[in-house]
N, C-alpha and C. Protein backbone atom coordinates (compact mmCIF):
# COMPACT_ATOMS: atom_id res chain seq x y z
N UNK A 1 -70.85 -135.40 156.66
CA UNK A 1 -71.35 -134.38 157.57
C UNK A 1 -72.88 -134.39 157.50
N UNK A 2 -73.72 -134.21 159.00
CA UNK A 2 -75.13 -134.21 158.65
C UNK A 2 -75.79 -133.19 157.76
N UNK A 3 -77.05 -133.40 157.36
CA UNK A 3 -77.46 -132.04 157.11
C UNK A 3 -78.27 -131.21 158.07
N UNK A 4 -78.11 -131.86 159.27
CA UNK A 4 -78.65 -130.66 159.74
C UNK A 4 -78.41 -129.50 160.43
N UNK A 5 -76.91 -129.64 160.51
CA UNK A 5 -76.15 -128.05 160.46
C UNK A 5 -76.56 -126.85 159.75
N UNK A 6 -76.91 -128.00 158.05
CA UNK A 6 -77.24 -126.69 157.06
C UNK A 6 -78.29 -126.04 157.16
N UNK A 7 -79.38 -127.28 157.63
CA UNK A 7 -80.60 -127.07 157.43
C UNK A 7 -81.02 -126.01 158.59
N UNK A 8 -80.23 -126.13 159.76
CA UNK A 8 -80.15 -125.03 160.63
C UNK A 8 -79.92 -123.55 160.46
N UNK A 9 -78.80 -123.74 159.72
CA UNK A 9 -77.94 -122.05 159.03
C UNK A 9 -79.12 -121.83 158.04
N UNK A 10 -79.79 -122.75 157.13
CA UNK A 10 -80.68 -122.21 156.30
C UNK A 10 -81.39 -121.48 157.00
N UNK A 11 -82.28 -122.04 157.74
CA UNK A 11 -83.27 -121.33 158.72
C UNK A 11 -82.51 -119.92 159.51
N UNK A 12 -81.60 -119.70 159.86
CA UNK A 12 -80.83 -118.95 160.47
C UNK A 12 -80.90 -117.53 159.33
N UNK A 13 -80.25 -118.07 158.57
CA UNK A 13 -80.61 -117.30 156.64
C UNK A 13 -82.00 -116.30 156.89
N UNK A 14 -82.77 -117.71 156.91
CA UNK A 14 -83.73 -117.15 156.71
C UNK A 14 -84.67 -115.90 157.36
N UNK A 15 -84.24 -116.32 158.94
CA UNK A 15 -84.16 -115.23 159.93
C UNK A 15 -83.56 -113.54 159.83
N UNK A 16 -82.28 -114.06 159.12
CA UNK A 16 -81.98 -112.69 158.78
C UNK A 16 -82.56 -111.91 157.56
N UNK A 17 -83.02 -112.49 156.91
CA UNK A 17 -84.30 -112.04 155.88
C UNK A 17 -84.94 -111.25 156.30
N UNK A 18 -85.66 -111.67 157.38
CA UNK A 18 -86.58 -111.17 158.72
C UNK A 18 -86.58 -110.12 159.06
N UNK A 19 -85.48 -110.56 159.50
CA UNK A 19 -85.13 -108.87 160.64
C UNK A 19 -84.56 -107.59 159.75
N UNK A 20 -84.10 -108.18 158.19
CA UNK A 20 -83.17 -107.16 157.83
C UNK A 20 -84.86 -106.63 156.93
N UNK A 21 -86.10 -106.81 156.47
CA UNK A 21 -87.05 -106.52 156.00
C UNK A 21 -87.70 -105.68 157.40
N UNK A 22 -87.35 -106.57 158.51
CA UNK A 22 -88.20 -106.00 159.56
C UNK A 22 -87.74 -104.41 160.10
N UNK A 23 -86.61 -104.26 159.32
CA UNK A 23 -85.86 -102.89 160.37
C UNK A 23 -86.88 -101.48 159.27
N UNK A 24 -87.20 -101.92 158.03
CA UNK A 24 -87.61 -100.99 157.15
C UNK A 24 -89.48 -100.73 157.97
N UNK A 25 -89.57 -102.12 158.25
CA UNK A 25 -91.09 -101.46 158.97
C UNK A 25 -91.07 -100.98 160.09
N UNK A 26 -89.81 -101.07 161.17
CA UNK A 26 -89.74 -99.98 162.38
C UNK A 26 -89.88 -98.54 162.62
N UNK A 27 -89.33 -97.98 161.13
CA UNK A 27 -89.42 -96.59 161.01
C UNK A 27 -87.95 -96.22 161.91
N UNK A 28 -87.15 -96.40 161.91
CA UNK A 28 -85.61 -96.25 162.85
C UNK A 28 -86.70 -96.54 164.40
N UNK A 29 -87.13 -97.78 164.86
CA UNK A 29 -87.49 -98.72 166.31
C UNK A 29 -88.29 -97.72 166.68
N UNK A 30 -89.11 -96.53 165.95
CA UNK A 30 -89.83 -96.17 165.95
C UNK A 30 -91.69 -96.24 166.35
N UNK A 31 -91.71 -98.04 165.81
CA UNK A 31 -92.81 -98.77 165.79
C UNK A 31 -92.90 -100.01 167.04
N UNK A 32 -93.69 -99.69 168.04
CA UNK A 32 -93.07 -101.08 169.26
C UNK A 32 -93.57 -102.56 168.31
N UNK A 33 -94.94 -103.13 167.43
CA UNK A 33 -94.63 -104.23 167.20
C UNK A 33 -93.56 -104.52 166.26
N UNK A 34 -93.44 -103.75 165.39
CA UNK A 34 -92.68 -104.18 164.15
C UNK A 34 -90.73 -104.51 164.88
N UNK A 35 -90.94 -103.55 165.58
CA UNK A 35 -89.52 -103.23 166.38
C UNK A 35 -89.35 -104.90 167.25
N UNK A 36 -90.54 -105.37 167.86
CA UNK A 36 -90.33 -106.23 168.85
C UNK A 36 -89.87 -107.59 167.66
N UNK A 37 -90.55 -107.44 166.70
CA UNK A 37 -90.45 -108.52 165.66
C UNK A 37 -88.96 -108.95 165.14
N UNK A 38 -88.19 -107.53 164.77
CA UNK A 38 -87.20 -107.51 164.31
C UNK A 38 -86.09 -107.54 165.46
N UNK A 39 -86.28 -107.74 166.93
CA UNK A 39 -84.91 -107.99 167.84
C UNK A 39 -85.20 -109.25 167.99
N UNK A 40 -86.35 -109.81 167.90
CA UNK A 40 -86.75 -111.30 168.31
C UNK A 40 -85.96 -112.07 166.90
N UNK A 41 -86.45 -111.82 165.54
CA UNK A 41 -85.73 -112.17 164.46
C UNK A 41 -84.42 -111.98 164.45
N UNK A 42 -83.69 -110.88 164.61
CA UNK A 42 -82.60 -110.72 165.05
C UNK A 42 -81.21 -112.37 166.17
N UNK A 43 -82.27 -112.04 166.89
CA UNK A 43 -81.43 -112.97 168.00
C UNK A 43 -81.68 -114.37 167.67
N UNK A 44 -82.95 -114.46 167.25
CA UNK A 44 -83.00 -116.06 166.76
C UNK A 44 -81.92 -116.18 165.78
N UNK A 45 -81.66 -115.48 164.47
CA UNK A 45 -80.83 -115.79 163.56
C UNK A 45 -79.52 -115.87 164.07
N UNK A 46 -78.95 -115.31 164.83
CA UNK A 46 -77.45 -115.56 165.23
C UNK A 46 -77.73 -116.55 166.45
N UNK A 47 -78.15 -116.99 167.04
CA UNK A 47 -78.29 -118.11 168.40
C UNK A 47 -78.45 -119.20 166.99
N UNK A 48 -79.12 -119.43 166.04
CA UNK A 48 -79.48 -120.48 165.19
C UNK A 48 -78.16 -120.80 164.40
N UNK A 49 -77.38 -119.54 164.30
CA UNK A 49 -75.98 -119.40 163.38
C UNK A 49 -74.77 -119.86 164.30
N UNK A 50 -74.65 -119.47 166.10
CA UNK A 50 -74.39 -120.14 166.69
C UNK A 50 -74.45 -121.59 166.88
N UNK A 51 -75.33 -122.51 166.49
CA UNK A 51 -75.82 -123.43 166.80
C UNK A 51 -74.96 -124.42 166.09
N UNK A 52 -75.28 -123.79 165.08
CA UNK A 52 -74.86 -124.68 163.03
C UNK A 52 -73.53 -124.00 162.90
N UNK A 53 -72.98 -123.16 163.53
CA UNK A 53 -70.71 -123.45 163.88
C UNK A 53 -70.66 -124.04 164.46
N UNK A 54 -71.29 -125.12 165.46
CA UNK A 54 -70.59 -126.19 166.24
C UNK A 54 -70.37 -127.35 165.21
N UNK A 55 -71.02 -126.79 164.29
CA UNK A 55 -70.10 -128.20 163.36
C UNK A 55 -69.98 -127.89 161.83
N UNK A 56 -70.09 -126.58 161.53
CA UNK A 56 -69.69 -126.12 160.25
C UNK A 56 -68.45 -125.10 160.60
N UNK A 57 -67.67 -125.37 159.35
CA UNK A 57 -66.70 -123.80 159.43
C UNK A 57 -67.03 -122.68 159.65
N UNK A 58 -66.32 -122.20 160.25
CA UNK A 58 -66.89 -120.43 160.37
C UNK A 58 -66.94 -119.65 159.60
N UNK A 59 -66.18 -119.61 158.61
CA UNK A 59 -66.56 -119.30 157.37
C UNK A 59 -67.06 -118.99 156.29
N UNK A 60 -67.52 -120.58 156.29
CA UNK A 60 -68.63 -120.72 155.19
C UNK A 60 -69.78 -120.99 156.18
N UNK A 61 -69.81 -120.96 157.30
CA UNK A 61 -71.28 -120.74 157.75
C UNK A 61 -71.61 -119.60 157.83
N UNK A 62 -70.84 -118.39 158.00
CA UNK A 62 -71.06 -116.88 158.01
C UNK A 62 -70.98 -116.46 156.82
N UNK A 63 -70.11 -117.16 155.82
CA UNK A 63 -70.50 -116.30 154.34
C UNK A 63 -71.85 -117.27 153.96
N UNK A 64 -72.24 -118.27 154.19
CA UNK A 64 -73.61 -118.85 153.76
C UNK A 64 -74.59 -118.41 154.32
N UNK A 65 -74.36 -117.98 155.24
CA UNK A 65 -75.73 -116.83 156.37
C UNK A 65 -76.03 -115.76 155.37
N UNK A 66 -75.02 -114.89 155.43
CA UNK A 66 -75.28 -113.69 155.10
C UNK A 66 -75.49 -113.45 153.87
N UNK A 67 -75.26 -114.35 153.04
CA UNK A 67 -75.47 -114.78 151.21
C UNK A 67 -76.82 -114.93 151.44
N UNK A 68 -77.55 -116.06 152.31
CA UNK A 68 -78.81 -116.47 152.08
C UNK A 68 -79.69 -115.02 152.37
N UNK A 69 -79.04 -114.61 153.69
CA UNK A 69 -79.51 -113.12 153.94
C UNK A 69 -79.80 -112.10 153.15
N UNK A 70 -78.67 -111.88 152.15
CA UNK A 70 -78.74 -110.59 150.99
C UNK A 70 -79.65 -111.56 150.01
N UNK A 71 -79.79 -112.54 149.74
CA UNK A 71 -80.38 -113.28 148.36
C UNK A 71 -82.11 -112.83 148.86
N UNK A 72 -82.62 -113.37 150.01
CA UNK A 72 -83.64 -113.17 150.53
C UNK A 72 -84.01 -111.52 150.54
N UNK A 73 -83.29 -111.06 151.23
CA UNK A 73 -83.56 -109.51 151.36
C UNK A 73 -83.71 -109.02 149.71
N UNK A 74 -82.90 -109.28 148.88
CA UNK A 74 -83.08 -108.50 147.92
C UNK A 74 -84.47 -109.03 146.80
N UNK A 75 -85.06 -110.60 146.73
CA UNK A 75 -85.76 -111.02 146.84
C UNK A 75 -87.27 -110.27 147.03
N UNK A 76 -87.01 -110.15 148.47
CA UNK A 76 -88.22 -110.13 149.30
C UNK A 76 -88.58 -108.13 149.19
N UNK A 77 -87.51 -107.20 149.27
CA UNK A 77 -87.46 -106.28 148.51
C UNK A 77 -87.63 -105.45 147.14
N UNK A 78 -87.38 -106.67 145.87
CA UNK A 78 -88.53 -106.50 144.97
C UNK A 78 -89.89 -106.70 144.96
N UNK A 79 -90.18 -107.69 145.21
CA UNK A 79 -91.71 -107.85 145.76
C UNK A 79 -92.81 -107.20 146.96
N UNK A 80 -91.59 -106.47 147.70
CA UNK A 80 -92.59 -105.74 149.01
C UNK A 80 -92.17 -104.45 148.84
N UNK A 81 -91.40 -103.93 148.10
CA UNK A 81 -91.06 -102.25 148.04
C UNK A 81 -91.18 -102.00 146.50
N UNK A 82 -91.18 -103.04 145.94
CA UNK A 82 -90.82 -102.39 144.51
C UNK A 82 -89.79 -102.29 143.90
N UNK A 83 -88.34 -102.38 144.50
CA UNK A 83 -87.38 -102.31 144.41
C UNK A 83 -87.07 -103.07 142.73
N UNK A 84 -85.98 -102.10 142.18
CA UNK A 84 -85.59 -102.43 140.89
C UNK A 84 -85.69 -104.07 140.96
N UNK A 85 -85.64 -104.76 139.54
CA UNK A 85 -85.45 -106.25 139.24
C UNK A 85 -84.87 -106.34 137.94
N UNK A 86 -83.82 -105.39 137.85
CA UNK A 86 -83.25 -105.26 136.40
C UNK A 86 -82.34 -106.31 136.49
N UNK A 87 -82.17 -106.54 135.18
CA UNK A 87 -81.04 -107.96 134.92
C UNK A 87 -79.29 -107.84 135.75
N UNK A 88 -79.33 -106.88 135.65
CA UNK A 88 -77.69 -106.33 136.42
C UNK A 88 -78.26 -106.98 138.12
N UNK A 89 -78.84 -106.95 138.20
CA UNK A 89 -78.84 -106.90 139.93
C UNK A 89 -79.74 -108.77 139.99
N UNK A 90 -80.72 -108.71 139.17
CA UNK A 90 -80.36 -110.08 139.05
C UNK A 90 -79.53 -111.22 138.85
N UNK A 91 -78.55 -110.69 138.14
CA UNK A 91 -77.45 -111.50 137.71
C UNK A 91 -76.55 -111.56 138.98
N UNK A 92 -76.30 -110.70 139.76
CA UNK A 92 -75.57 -110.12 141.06
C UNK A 92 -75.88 -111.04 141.85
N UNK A 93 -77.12 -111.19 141.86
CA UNK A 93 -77.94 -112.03 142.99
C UNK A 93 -77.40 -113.22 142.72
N UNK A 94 -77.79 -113.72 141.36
CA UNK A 94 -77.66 -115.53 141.00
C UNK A 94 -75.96 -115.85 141.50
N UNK A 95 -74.95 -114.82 141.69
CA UNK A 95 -73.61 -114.89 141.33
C UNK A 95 -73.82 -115.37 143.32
N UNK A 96 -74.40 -114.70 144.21
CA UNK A 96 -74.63 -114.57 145.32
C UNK A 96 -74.65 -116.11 145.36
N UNK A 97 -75.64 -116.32 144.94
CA UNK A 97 -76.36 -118.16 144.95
C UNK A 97 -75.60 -119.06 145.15
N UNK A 98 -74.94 -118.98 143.32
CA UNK A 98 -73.83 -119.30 142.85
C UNK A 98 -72.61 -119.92 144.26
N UNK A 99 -72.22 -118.80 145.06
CA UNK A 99 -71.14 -118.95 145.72
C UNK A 99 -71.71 -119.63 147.04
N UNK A 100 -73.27 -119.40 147.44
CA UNK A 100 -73.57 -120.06 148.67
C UNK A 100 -73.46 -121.72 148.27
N UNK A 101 -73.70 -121.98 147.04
CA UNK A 101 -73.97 -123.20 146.47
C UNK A 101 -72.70 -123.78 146.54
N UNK A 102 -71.38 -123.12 145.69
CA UNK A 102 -70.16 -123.41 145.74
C UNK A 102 -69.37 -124.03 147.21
N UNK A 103 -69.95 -123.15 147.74
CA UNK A 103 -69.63 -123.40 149.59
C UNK A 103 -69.82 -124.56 150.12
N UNK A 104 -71.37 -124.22 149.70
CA UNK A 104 -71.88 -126.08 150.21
C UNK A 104 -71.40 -126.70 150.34
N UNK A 105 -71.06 -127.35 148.69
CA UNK A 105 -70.31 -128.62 148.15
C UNK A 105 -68.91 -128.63 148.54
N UNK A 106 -68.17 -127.52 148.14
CA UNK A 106 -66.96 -127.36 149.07
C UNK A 106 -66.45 -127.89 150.32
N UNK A 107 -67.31 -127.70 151.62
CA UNK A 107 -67.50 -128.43 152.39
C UNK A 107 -68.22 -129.83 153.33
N UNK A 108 -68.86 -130.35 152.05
CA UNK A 108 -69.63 -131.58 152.03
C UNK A 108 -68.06 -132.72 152.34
């Protein structure tokens, strides 16, 4: 299988990073740029997730989205809010990894 299905859904991932960081700077779409940022991020990530099921499972391309999604968000949430980084929620995370990784290879 190529990689650039994955390398697509990665990016797709990564999008939802985006938008799910971007909804906290809208203020509830409160804010027109931050707001415009996060429907644009939004739609790219699922048209990109669309893209990369024409030749991955649905499955594991939607549990590998949304894994890369929470890994990123929670990530990008310690470092831009402050948000706890205690070992419990780290460990949570790596387990997250863990299974996007498992997936992979699974379907290689």
């Amino acid at each position: 299988m190529s990689s650039m299905p994955w390398a697509i859904l990665l990016i797709a991932g990564l999008f939802e990073c985006a938008w799910a960081i971007g909804l906290k700077y809208t203020e509830g779409f409160t804010r027109f740029w931050p707001s415009a940022f996060t429907v644009v991020a939004m739609v790219t990530s699922v048209v990109l997730l669309g893209i990369a099921m024409r030749n991955l499972p649905v499955g594991t391309a939607y549990a590998v989205w949304t894994g890369v999604g929470a890994v990123g968000t929670v990530i990008l949430g310690i470092v831009l809010f402050d948000e706890p980084a205690n070992p419990a929620r780290l460990i949570c995370t790596a387990l997250i990894v863990t299974g996007i990784l498992g997936l992979k290879l699974a379907s290689a």
